[in-house]
Protein backbone atom coordinates (compact mmCIF):
# COMPACT_ATOMS: atom_id res chain seq x y z
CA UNK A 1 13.86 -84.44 4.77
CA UNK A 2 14.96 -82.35 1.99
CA UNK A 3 15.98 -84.00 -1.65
CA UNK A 4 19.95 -84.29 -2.46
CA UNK A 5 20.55 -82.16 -5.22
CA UNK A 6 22.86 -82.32 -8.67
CA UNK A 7 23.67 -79.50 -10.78
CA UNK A 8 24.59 -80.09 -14.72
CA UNK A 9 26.28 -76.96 -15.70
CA UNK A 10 27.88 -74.60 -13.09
CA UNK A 11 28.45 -71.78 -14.82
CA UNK A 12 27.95 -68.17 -13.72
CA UNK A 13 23.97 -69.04 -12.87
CA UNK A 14 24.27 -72.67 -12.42
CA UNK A 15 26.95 -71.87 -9.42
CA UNK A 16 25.44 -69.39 -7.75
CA UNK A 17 22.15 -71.28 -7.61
CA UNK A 18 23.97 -73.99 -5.80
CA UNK A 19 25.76 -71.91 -3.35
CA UNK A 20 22.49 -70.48 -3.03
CA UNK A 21 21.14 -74.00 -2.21
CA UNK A 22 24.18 -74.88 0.23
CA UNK A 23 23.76 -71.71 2.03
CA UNK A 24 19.76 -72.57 2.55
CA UNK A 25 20.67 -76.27 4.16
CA UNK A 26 20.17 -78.00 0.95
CA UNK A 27 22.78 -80.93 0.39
CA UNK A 28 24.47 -80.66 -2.51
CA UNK A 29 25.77 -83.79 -3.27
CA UNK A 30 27.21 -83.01 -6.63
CA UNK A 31 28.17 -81.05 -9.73
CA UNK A 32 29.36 -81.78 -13.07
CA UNK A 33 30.03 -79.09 -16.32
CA UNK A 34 32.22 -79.20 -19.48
CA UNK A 35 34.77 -77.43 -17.94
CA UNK A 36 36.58 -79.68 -15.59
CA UNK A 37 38.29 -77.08 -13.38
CA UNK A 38 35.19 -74.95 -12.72
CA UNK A 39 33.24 -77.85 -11.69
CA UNK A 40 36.03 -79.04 -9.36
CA UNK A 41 36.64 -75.83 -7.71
CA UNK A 42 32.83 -75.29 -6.87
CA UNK A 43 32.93 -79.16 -5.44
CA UNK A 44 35.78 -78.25 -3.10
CA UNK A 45 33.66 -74.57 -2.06
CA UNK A 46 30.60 -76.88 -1.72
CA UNK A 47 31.99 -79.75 0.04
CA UNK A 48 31.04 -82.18 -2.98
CA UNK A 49 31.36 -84.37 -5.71
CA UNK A 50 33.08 -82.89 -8.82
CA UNK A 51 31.30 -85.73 -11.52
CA UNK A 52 33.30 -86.40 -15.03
CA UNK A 53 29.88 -87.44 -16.49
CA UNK A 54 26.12 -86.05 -16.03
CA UNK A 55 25.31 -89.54 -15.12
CA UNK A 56 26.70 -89.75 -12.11
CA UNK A 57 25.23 -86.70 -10.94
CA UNK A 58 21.80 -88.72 -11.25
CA UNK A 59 23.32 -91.60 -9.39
CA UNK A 60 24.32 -89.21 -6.07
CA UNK A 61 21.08 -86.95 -6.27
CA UNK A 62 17.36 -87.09 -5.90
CA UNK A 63 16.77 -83.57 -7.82
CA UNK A 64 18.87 -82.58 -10.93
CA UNK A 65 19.29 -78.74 -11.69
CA UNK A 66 20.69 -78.67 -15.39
CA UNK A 67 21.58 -75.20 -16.39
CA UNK A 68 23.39 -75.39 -20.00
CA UNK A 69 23.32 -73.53 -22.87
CA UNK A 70 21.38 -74.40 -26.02
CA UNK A 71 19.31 -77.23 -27.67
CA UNK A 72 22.68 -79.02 -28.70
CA UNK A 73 24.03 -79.05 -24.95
CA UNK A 74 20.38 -80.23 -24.06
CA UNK A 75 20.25 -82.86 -25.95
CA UNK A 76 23.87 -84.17 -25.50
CA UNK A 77 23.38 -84.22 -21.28
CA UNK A 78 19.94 -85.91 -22.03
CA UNK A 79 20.79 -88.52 -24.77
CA UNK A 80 24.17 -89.14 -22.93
CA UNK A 81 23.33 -90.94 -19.72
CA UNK A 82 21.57 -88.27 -17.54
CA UNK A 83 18.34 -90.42 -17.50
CA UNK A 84 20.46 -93.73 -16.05
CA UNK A 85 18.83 -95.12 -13.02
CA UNK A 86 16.83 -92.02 -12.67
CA UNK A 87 13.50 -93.48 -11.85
CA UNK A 88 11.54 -90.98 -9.57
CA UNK A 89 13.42 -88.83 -9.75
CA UNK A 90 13.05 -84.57 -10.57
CA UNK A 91 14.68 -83.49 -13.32
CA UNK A 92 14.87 -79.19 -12.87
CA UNK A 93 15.98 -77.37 -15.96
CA UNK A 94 16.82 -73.62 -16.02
CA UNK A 95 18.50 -73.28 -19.47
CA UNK A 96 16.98 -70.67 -21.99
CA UNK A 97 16.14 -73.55 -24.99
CA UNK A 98 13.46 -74.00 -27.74
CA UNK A 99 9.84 -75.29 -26.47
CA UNK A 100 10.23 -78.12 -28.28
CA UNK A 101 13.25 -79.37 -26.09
CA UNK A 102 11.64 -79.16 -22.99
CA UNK A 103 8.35 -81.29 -24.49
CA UNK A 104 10.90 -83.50 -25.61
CA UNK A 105 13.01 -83.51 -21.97
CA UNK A 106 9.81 -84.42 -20.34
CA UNK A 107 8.56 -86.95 -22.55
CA UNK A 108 12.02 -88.52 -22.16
CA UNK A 109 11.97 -88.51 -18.62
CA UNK A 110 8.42 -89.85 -18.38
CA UNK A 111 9.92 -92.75 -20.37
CA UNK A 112 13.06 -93.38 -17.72
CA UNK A 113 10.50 -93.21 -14.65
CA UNK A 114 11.34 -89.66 -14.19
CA UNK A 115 9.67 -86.14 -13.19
CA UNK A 116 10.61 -82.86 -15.52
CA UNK A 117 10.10 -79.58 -15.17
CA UNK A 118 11.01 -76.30 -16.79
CA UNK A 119 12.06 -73.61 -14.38
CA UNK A 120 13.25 -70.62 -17.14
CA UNK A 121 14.91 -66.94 -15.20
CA UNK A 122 13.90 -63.79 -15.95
CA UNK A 123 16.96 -62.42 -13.77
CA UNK A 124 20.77 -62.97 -13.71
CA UNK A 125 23.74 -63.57 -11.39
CA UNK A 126 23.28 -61.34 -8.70
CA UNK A 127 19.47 -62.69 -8.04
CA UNK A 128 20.92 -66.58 -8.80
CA UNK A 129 22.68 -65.63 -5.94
CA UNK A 130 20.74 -63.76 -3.38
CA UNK A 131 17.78 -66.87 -4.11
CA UNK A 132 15.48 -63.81 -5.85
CA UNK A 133 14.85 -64.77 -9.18
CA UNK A 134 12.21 -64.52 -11.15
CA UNK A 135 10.98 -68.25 -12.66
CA UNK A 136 8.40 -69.15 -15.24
CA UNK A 137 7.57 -72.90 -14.87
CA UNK A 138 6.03 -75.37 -17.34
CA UNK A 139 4.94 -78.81 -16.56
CA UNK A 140 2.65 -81.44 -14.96
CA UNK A 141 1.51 -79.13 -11.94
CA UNK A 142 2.29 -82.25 -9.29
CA UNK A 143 5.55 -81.84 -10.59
CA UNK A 144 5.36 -78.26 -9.95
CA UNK A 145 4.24 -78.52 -6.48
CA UNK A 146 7.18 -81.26 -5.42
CA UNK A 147 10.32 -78.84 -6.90
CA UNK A 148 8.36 -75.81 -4.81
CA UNK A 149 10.60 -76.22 -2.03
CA UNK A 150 13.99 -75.94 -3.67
CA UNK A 151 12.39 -73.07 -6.11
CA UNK A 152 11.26 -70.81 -3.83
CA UNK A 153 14.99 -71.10 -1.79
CA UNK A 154 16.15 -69.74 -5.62
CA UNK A 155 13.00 -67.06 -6.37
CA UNK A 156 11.58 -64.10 -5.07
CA UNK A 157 8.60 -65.04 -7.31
CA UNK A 158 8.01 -68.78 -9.00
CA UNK A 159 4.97 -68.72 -11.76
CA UNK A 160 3.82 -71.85 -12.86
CA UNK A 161 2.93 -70.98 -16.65
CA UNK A 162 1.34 -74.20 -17.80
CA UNK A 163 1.90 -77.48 -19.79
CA UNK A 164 5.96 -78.45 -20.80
CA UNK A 165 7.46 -75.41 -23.32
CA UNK A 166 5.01 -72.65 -22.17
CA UNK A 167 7.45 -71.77 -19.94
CA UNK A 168 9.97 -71.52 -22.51
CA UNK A 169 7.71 -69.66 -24.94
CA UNK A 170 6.82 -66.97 -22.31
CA UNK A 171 10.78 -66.62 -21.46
CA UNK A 172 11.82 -66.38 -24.95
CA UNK A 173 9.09 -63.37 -25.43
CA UNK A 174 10.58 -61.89 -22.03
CA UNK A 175 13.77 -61.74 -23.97
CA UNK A 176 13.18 -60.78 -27.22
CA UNK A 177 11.32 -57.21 -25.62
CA UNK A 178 14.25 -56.98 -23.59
CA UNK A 179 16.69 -57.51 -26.62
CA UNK A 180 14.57 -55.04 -28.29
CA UNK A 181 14.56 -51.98 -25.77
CA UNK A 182 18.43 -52.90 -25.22
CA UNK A 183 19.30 -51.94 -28.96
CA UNK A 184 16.64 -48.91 -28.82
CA UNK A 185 18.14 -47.52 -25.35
CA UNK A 186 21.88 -48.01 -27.25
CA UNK A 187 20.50 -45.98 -29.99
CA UNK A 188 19.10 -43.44 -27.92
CA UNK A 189 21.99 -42.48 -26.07
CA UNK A 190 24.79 -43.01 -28.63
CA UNK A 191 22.69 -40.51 -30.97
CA UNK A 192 22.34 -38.48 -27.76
CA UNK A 193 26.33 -38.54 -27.29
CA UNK A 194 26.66 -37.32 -31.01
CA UNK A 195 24.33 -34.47 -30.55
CA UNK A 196 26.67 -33.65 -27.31
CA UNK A 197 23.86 -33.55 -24.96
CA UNK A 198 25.42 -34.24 -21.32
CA UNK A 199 23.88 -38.09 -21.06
CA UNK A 200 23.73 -38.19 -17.15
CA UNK A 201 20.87 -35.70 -17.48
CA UNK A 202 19.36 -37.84 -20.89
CA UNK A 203 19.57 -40.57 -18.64
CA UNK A 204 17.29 -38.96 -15.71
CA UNK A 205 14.85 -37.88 -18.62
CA UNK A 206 14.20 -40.99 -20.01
CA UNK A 207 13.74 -41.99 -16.23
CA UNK A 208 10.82 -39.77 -16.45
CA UNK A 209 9.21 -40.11 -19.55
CA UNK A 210 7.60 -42.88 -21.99
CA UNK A 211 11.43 -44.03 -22.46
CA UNK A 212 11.84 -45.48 -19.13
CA UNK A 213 12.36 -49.17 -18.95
CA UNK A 214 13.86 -51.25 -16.59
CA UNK A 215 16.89 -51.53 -18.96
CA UNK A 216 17.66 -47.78 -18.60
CA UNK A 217 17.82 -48.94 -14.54
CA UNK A 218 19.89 -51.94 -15.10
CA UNK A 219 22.31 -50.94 -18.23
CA UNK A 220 21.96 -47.30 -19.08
CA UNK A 221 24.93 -46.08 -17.14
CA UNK A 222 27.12 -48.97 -18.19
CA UNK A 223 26.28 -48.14 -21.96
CA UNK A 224 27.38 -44.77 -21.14
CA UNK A 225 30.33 -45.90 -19.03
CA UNK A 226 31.35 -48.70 -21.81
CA UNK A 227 31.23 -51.39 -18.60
CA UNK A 228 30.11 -54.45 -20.22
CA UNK A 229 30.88 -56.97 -17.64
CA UNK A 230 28.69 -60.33 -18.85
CA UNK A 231 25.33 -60.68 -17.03
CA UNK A 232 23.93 -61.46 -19.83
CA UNK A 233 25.98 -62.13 -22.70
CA UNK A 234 25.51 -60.51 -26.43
CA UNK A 235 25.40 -64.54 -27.31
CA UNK A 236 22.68 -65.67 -25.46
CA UNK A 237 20.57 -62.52 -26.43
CA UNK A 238 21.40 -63.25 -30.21
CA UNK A 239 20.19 -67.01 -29.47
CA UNK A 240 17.09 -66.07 -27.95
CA UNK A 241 15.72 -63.41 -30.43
CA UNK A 242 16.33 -66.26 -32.41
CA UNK A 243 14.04 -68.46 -30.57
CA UNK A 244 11.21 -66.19 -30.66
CA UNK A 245 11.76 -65.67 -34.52
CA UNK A 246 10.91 -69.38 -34.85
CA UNK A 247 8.43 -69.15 -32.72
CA UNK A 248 6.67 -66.14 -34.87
CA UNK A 249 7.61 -67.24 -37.84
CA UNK A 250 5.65 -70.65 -36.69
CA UNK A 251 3.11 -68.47 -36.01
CA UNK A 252 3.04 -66.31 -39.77
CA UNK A 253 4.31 -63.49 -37.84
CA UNK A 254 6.26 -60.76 -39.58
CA UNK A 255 8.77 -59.13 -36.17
CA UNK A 256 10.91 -56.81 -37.49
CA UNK A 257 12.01 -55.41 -34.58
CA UNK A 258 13.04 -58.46 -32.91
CA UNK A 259 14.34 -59.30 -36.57
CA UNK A 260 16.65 -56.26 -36.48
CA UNK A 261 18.00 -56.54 -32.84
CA UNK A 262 18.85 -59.93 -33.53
CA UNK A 263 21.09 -58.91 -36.49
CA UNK A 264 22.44 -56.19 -34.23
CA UNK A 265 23.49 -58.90 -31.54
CA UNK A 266 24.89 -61.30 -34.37
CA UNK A 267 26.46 -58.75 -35.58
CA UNK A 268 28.21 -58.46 -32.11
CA UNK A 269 29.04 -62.15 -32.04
CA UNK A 270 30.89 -61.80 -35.42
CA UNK A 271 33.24 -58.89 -34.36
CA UNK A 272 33.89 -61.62 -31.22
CA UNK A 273 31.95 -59.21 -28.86
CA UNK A 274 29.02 -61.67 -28.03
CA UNK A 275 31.17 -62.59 -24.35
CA UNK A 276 30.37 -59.22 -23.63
CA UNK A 277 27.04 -57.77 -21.77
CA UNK A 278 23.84 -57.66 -23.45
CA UNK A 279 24.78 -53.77 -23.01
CA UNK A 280 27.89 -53.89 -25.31
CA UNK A 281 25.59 -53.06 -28.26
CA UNK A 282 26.09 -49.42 -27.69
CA UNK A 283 29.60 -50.29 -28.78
CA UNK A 284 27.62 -50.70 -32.54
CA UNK A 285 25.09 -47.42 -31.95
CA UNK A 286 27.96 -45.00 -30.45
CA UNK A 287 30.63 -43.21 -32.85
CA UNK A 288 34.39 -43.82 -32.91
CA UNK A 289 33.29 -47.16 -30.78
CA UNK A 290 34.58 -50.22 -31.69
CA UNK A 291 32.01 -52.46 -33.15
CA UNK A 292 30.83 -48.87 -34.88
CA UNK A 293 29.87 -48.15 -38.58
């Protein structure tokens, strides 16, 4: 019989991951988040318990899915009651955080009677959704091996990585080369634009050529088309160019690139842009945008 299952933060993953869930014949018994009103109005899609605390997600579940958004938020849901009466149970978290965090999380759960496991996506909304993300998973591999039902109801592909923060260091390298060819492919077709070169056709050549990547797929046209609808906010890719920073620096590693694209995305979070797409920094690389210099 399958596990009941809590989410801790229903945001735009953490929600479609649990209608996901509901739609595969999972019971999910219950969701909590920060905001009140989003939480309540997925419980009444869902058919389930709208919690006021983490807590009592871990009292009406068997599997916890946290999904929040930085080291702080981590550590708040885990040093505020999530662990309560949660011996044997599995403790999934999706959340793009430091390394360090998720050793922590597990060691913490180990220490309530608990399982943890890391479970970091490569993908975004539309593939929370349709159950085909892309996971990199860190932890004790028994651990691995019980959560392989629910994940593979969320993935198109699940990689088990290794030992707790692996996971989380492979992710946060996924993102800072994605960060990185964001800001190039933004400076690439706003110079493009200022040379008046039709971009359509720049667009099909970079298709073509060593420029392709599969942000030119994914945001290319949207740069052009200044559509910046969040997938993937300017925030969370300043926040994780900042992980991997830490994680070179820890390293002696000099990065400029991902040095620069991080100041880029900042940059966007000062000018109160970072709610907007990862692809919102061509509003900095195109003229008379904006965010422009």
């Amino acid at each position: 019989m399958a596990e009941k299952i809590g989410f801790v933060g229903v945001g735009r993953m953490g929600s479609n991951m649990a209608r996901r869930l509901k739609e595969c014949n999972f019971e999910v018994t219950a969701v909590y988040d920060v905001n009140t009103a989003v939480a309540q109005s997925l419980a009444h899609e869902l058919g389930c318990e709208a919690c006021t605390a983490p807590k009592q997600v871990t009292k009406l579940s068997e599997v916890i899915i946290t999904v929040v958004t930085d080291d702080k938020a981590m550590k708040k849901i885990y040093n505020g009651g999530l662990l309560s009466r949660s011996r044997g149970k599995l403790f999934i978290n999706c959340a793009t955080i430091t390394p360090e965090v998720h050793v922590w999380v597990e060691a913490k759960a180990a220490k309530a009677g608990a399982q943890s496991l890391e479970a970091c996506m490569a993908s975004s909304i539309t593939q929370a959704r349709e159950g085909t993300l892309y996971l990199m998973c860190g932890g004790k591999p028994e651990v691995f091996e019980r959560a392989k039902p629910i994940l593979e109801k969320l993935s198109a592909s699940n990689r088990y990585i290794g030992a707790a923060g692996t996971a989380a260091q492979v992710k946060a390298l996924v993102n800072m080369v994605m960060n990185i060819n964001t800001a190039g492919l933004a400076e690439g077709l706003g110079l493009g634009a200022a040379l008046g070169l039709d971009l359509a056709i720049l667009r099909e050549v970079f298709s073509q050529t060593g420029a392709n990547s599969r942000v030119l797929q994914t945001d290319g046209e949207d740069m052009q088309n200044r559509e910046h609808s969040c997938f993937f906010s300017a925030a969370h890719a300043a926040k994780d160019s900042g992980i991997a920073l830490k994680l070179g620096k820890a390293q002696g590693l000099n990065l400029p690139l991902a040095a620069a694209t991080k100041k880029q995305y900042d940059r966007m979070v000062e000018q109160g842009l970072g709610e907007l797409d990862k692809s919102g920094i061509a509003e900095l690389t195109f003229k008379n945008r904006r965010g422009a210099a």
